[in-house]
PDB file of N, CA and C in Angstrom:
ATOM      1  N   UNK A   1      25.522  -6.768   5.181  1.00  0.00           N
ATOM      2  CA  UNK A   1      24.614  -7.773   5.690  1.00  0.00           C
ATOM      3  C   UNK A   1      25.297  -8.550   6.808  1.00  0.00           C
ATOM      4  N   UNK A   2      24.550  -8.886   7.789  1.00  0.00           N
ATOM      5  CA  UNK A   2      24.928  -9.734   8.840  1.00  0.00           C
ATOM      6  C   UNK A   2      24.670 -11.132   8.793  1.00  0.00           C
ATOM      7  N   UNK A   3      25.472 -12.031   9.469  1.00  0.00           N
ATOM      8  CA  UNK A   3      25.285 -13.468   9.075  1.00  0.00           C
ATOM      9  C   UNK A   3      23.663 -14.132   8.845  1.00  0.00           C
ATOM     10  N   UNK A   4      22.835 -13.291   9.025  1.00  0.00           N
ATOM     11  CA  UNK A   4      21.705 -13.934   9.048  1.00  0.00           C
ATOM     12  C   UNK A   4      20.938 -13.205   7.966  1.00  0.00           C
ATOM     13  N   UNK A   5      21.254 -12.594   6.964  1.00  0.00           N
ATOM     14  CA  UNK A   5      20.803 -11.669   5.504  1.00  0.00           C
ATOM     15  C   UNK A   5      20.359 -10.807   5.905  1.00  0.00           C
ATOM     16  N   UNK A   6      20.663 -10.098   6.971  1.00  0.00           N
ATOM     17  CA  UNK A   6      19.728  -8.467   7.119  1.00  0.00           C
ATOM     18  C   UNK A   6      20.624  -7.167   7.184  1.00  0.00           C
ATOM     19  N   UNK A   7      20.170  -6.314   6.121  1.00  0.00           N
ATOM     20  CA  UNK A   7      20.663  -5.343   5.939  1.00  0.00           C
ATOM     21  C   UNK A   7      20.699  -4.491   7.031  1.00  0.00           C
ATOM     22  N   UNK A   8      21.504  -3.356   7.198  1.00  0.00           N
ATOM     23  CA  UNK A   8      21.535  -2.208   7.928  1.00  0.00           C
ATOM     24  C   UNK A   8      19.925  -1.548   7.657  1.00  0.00           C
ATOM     25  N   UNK A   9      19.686  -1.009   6.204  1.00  0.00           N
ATOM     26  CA  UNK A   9      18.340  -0.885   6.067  1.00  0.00           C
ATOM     27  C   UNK A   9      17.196  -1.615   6.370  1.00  0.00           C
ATOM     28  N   UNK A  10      17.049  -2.453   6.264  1.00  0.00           N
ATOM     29  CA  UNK A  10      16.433  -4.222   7.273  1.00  0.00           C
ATOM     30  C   UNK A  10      16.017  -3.456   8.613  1.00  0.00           C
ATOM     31  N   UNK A  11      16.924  -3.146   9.320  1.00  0.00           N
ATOM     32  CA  UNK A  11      17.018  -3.002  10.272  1.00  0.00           C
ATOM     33  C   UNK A  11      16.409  -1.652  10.873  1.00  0.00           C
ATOM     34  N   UNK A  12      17.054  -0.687   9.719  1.00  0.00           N
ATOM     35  CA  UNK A  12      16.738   0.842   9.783  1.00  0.00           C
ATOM     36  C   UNK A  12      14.981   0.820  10.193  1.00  0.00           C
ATOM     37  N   UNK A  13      14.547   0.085   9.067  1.00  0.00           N
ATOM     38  CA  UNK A  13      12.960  -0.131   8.369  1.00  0.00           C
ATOM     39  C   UNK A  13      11.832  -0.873   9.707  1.00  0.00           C
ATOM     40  N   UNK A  14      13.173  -2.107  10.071  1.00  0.00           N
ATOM     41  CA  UNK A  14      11.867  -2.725  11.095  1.00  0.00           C
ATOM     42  C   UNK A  14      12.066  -1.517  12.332  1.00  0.00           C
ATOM     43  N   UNK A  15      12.629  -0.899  12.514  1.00  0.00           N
ATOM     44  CA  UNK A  15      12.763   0.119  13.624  1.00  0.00           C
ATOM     45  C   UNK A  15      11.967   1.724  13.730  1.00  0.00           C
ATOM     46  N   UNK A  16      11.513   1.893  12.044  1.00  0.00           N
ATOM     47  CA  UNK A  16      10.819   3.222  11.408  1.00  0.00           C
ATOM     48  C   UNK A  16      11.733   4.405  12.360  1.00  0.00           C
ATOM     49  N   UNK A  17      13.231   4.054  11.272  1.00  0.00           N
ATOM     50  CA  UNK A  17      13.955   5.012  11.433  1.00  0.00           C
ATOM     51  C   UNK A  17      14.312   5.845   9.887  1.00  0.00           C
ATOM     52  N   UNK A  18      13.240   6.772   9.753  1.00  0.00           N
ATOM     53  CA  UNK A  18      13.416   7.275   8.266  1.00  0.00           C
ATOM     54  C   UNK A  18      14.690   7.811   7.989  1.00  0.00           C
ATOM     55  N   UNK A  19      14.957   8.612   8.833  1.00  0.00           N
ATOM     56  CA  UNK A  19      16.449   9.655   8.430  1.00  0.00           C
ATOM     57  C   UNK A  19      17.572   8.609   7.947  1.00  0.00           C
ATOM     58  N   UNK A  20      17.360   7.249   8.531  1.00  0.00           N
ATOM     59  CA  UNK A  20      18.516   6.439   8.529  1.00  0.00           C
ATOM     60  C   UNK A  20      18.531   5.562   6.987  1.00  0.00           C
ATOM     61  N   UNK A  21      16.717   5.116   6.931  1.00  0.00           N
ATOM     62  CA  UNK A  21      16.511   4.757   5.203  1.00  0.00           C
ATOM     63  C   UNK A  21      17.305   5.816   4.506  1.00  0.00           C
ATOM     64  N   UNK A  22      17.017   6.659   4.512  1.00  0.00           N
ATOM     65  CA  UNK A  22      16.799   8.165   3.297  1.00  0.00           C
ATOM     66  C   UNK A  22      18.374   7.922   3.192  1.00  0.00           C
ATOM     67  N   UNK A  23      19.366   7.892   4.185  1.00  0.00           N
ATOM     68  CA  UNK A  23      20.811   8.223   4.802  1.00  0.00           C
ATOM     69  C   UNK A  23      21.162   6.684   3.880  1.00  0.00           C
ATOM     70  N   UNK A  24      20.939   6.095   3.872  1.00  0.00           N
ATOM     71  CA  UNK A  24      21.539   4.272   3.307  1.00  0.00           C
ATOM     72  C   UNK A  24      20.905   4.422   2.121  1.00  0.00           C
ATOM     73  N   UNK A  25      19.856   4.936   1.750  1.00  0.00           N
ATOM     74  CA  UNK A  25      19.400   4.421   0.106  1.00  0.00           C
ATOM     75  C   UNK A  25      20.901   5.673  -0.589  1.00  0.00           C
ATOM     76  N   UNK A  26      20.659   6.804  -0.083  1.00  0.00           N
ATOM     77  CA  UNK A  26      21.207   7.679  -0.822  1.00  0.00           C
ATOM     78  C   UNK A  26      23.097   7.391  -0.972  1.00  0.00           C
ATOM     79  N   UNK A  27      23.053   6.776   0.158  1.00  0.00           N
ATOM     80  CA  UNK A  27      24.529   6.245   0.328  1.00  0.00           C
ATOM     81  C   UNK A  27      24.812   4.757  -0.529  1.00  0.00           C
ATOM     82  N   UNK A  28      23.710   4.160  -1.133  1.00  0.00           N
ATOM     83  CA  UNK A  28      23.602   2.833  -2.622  1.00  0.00           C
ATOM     84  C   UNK A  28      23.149   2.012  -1.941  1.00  0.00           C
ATOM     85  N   UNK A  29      22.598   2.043  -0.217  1.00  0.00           N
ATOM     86  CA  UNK A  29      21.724   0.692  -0.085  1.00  0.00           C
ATOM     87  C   UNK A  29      20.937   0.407  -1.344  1.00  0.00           C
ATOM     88  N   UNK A  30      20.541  -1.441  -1.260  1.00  0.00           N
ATOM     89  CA  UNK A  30      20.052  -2.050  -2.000  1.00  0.00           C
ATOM     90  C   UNK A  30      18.407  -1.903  -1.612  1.00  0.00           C
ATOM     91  N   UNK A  31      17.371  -1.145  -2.233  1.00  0.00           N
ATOM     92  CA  UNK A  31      15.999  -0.980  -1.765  1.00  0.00           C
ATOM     93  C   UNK A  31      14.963  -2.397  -1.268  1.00  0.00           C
ATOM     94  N   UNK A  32      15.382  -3.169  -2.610  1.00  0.00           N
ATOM     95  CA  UNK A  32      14.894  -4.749  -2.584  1.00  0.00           C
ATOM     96  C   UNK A  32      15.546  -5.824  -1.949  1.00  0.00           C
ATOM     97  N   UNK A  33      16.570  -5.683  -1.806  1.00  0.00           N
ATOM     98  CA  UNK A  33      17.399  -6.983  -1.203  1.00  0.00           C
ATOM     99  C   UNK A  33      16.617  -7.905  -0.244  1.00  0.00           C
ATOM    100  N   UNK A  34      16.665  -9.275  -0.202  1.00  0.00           N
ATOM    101  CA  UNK A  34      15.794  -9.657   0.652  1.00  0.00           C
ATOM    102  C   UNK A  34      16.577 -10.525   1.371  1.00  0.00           C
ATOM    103  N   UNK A  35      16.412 -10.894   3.018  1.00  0.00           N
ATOM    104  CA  UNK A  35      16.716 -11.370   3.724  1.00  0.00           C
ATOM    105  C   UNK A  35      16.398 -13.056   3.539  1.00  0.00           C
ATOM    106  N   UNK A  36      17.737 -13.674   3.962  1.00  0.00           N
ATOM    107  CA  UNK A  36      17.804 -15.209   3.440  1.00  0.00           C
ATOM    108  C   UNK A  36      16.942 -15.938   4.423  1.00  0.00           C
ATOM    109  N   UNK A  37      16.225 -15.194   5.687  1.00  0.00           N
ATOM    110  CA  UNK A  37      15.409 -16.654   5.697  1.00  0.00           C
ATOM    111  C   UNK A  37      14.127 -16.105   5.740  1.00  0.00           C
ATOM    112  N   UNK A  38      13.133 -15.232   5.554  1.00  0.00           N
ATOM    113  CA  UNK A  38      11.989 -15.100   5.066  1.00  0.00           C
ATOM    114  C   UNK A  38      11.871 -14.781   3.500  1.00  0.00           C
ATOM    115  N   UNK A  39      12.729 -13.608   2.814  1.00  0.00           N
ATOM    116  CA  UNK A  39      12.653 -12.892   2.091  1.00  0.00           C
ATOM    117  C   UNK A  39      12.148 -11.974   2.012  1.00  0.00           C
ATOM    118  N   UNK A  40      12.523 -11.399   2.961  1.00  0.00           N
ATOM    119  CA  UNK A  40      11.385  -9.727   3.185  1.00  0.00           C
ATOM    120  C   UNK A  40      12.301  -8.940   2.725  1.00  0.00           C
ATOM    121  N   UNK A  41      11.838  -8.064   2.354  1.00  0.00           N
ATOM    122  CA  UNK A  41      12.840  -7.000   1.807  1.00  0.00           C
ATOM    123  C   UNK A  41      12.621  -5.632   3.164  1.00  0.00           C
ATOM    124  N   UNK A  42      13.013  -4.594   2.955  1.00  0.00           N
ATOM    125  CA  UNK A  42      12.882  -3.454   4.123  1.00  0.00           C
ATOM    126  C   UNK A  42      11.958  -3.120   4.066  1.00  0.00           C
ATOM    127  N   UNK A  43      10.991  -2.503   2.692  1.00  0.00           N
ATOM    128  CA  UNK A  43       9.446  -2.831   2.682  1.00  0.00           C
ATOM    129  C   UNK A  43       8.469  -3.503   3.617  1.00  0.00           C
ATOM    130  N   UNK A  44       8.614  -4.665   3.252  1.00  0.00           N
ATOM    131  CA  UNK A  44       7.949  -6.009   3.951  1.00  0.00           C
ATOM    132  C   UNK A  44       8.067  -5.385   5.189  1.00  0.00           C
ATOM    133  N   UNK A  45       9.497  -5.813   5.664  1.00  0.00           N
ATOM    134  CA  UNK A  45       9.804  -5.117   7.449  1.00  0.00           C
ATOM    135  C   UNK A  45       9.669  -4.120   7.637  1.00  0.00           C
ATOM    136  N   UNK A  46       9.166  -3.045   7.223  1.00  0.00           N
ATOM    137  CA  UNK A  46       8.331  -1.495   8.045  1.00  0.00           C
ATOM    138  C   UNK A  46       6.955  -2.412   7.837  1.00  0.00           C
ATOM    139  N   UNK A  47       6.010  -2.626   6.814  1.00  0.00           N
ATOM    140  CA  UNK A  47       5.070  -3.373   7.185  1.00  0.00           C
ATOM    141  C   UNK A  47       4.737  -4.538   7.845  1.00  0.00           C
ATOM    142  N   UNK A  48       5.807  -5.239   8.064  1.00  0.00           N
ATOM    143  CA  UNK A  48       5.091  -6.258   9.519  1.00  0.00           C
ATOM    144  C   UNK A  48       5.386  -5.698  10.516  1.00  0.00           C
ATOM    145  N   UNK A  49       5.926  -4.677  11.025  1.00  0.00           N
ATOM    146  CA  UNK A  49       6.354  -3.786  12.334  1.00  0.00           C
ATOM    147  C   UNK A  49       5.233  -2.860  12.365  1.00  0.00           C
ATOM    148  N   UNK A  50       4.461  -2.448  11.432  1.00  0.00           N
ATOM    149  CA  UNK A  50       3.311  -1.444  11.445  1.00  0.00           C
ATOM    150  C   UNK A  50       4.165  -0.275  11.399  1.00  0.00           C
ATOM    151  N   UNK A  51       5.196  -0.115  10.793  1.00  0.00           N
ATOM    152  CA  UNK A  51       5.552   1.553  10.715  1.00  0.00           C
ATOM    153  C   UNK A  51       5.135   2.301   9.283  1.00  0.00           C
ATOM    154  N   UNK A  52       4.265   2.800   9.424  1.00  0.00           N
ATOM    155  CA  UNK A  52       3.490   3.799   8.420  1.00  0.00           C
ATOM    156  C   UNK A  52       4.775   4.579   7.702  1.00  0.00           C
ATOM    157  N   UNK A  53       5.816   5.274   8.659  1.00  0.00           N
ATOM    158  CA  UNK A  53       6.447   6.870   8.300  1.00  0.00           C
ATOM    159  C   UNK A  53       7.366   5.444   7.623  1.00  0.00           C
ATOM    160  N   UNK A  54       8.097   4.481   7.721  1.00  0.00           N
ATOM    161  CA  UNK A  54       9.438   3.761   7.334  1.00  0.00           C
ATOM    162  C   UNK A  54       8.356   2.985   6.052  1.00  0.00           C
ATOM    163  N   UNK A  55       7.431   2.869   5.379  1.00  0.00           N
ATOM    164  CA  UNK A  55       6.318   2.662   4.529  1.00  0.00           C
ATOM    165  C   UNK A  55       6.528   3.483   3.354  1.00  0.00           C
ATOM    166  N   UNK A  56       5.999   4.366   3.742  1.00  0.00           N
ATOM    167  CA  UNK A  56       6.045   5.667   3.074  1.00  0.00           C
ATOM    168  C   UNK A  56       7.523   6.343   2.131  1.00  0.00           C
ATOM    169  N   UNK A  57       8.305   5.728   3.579  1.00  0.00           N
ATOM    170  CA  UNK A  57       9.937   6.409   2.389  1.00  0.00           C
ATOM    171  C   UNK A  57      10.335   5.612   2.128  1.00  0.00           C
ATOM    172  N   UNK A  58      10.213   4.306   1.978  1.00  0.00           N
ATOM    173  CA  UNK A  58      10.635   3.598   1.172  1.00  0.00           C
ATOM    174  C   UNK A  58       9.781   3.519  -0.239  1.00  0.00           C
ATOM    175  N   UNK A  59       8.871   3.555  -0.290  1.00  0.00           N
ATOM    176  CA  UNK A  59       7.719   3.682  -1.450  1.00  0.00           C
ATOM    177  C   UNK A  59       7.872   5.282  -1.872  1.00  0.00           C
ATOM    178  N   UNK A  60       8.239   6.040  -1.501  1.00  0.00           N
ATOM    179  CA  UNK A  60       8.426   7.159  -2.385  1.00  0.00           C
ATOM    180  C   UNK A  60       9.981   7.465  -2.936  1.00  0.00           C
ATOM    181  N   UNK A  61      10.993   6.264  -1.870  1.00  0.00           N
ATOM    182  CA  UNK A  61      11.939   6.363  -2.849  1.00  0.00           C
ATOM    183  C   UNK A  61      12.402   5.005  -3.961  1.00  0.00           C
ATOM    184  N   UNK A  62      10.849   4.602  -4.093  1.00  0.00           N
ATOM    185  CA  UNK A  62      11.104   3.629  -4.792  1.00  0.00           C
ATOM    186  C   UNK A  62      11.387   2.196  -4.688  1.00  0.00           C
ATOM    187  N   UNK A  63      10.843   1.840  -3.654  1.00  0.00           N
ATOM    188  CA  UNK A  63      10.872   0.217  -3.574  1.00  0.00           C
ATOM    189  C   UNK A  63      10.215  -0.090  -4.108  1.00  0.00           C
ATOM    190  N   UNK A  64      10.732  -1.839  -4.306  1.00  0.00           N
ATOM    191  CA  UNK A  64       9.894  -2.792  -5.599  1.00  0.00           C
ATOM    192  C   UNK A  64       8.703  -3.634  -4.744  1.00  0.00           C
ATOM    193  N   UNK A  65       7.747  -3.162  -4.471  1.00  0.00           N
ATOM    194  CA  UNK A  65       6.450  -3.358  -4.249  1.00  0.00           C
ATOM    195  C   UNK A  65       6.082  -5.099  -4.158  1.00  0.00           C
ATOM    196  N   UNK A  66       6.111  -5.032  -5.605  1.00  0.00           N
ATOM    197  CA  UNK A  66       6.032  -6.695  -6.584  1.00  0.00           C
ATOM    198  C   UNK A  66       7.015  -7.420  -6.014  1.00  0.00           C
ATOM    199  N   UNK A  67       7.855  -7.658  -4.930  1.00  0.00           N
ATOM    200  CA  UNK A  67       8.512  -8.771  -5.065  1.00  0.00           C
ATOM    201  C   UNK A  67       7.831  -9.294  -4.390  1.00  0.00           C
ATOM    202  N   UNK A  68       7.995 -10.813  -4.293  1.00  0.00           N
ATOM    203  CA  UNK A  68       7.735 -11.637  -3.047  1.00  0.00           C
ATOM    204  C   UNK A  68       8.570 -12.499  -2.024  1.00  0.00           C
ATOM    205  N   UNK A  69       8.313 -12.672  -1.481  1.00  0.00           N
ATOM    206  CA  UNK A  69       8.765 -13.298  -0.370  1.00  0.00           C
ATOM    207  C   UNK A  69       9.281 -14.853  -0.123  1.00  0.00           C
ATOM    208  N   UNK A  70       9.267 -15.702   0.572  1.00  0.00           N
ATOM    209  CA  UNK A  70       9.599 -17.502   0.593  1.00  0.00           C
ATOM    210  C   UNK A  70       8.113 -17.360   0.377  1.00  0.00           C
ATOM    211  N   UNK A  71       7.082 -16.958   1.261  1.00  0.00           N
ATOM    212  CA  UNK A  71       5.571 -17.559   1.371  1.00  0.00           C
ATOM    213  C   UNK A  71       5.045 -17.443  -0.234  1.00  0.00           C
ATOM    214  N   UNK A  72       5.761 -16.213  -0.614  1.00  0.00           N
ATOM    215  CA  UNK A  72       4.694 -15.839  -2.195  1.00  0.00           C
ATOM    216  C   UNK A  72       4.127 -15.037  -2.017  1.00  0.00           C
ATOM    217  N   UNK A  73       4.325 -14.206  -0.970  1.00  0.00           N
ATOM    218  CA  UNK A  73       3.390 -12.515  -0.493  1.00  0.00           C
ATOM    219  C   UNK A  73       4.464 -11.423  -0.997  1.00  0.00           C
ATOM    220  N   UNK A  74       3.395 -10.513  -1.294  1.00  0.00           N
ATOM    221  CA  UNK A  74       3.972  -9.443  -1.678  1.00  0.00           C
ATOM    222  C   UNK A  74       4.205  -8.188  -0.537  1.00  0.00           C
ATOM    223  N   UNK A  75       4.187  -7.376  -0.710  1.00  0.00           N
ATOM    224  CA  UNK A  75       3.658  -6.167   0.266  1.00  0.00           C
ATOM    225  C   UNK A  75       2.870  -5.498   0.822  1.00  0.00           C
ATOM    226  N   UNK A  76       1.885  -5.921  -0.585  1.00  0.00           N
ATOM    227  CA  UNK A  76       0.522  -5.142  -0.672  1.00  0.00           C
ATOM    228  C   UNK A  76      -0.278  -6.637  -0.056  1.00  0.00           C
ATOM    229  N   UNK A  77       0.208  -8.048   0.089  1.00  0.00           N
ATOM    230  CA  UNK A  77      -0.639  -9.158   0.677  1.00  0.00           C
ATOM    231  C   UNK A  77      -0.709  -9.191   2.112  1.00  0.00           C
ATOM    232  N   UNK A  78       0.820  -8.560   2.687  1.00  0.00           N
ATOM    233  CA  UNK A  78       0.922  -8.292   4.358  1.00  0.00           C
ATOM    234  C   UNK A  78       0.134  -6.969   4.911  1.00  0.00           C
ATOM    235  N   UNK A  79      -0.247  -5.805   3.685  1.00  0.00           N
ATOM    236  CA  UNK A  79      -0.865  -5.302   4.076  1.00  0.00           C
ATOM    237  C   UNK A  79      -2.142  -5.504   4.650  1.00  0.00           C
ATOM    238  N   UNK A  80      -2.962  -6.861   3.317  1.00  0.00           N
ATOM    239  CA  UNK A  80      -4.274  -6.856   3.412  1.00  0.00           C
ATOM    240  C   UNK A  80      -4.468  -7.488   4.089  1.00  0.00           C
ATOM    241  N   UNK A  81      -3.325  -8.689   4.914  1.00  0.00           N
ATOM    242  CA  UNK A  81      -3.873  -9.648   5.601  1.00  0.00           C
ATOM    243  C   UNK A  81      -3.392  -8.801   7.810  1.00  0.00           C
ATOM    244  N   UNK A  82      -3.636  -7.078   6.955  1.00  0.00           N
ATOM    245  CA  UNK A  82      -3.476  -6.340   8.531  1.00  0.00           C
ATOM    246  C   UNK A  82      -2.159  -6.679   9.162  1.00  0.00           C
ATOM    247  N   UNK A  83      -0.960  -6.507   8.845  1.00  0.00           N
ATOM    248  CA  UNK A  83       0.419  -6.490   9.085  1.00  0.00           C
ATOM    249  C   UNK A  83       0.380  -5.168   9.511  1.00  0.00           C
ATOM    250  N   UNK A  84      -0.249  -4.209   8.913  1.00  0.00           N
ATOM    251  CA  UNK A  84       0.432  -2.832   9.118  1.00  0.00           C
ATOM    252  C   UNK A  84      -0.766  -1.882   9.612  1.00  0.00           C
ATOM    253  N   UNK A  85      -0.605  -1.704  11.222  1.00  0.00           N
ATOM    254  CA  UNK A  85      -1.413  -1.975  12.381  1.00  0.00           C
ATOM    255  C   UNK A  85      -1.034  -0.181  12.239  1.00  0.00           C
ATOM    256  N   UNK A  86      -1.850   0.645  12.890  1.00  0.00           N
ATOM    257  CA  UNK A  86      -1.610   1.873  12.948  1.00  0.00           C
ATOM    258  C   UNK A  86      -0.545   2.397  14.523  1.00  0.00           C
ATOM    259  N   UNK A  87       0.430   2.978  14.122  1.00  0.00           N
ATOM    260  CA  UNK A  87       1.125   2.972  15.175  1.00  0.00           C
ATOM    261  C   UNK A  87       0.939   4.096  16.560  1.00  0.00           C
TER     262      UNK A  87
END
């Protein structure tokens, strides 16, 4: 993590760089970890970036869906409130 709570995967995710998720989960990135000043997890950040493919592998390798955030949103709330724009 970098001084400001964002993971390498954080990063991987807001960028919808799958090879690089798949490459960090399998290497013990943390799936949920959430960043200290929103609380988004890598989840969250492929969905407020609108990346569908960085969505997808994280949810099929198992991210925690249910967490929330500082606001109290989940994943599935940034979805509905159209975060995740078709790219």
């Amino acid at each position: 993590m970098d001084k400001g709570g964002y993971s390498a995967l954080m990063l991987a995710a807001s960028n919808n760089h799958v090879q690089s998720i798949v490459y960090l989960e399998a290497k013990g990135a943390d799936l949920n970890l959430q960043d200290d000043s929103m609380g988004w997890t890598a989840l969250i950040w492929a969905v407020k970036q609108g990346h569908q493919d960085a969505m997808t592998a994280l949810f099929a390798l198992e991210a925690d869906a249910s967490l929330t955030d500082h606001e109290g949103k989940t994943v599935y709330d940034w979805i509905r409130a159209g975060s995740l724009e078709p790219e």
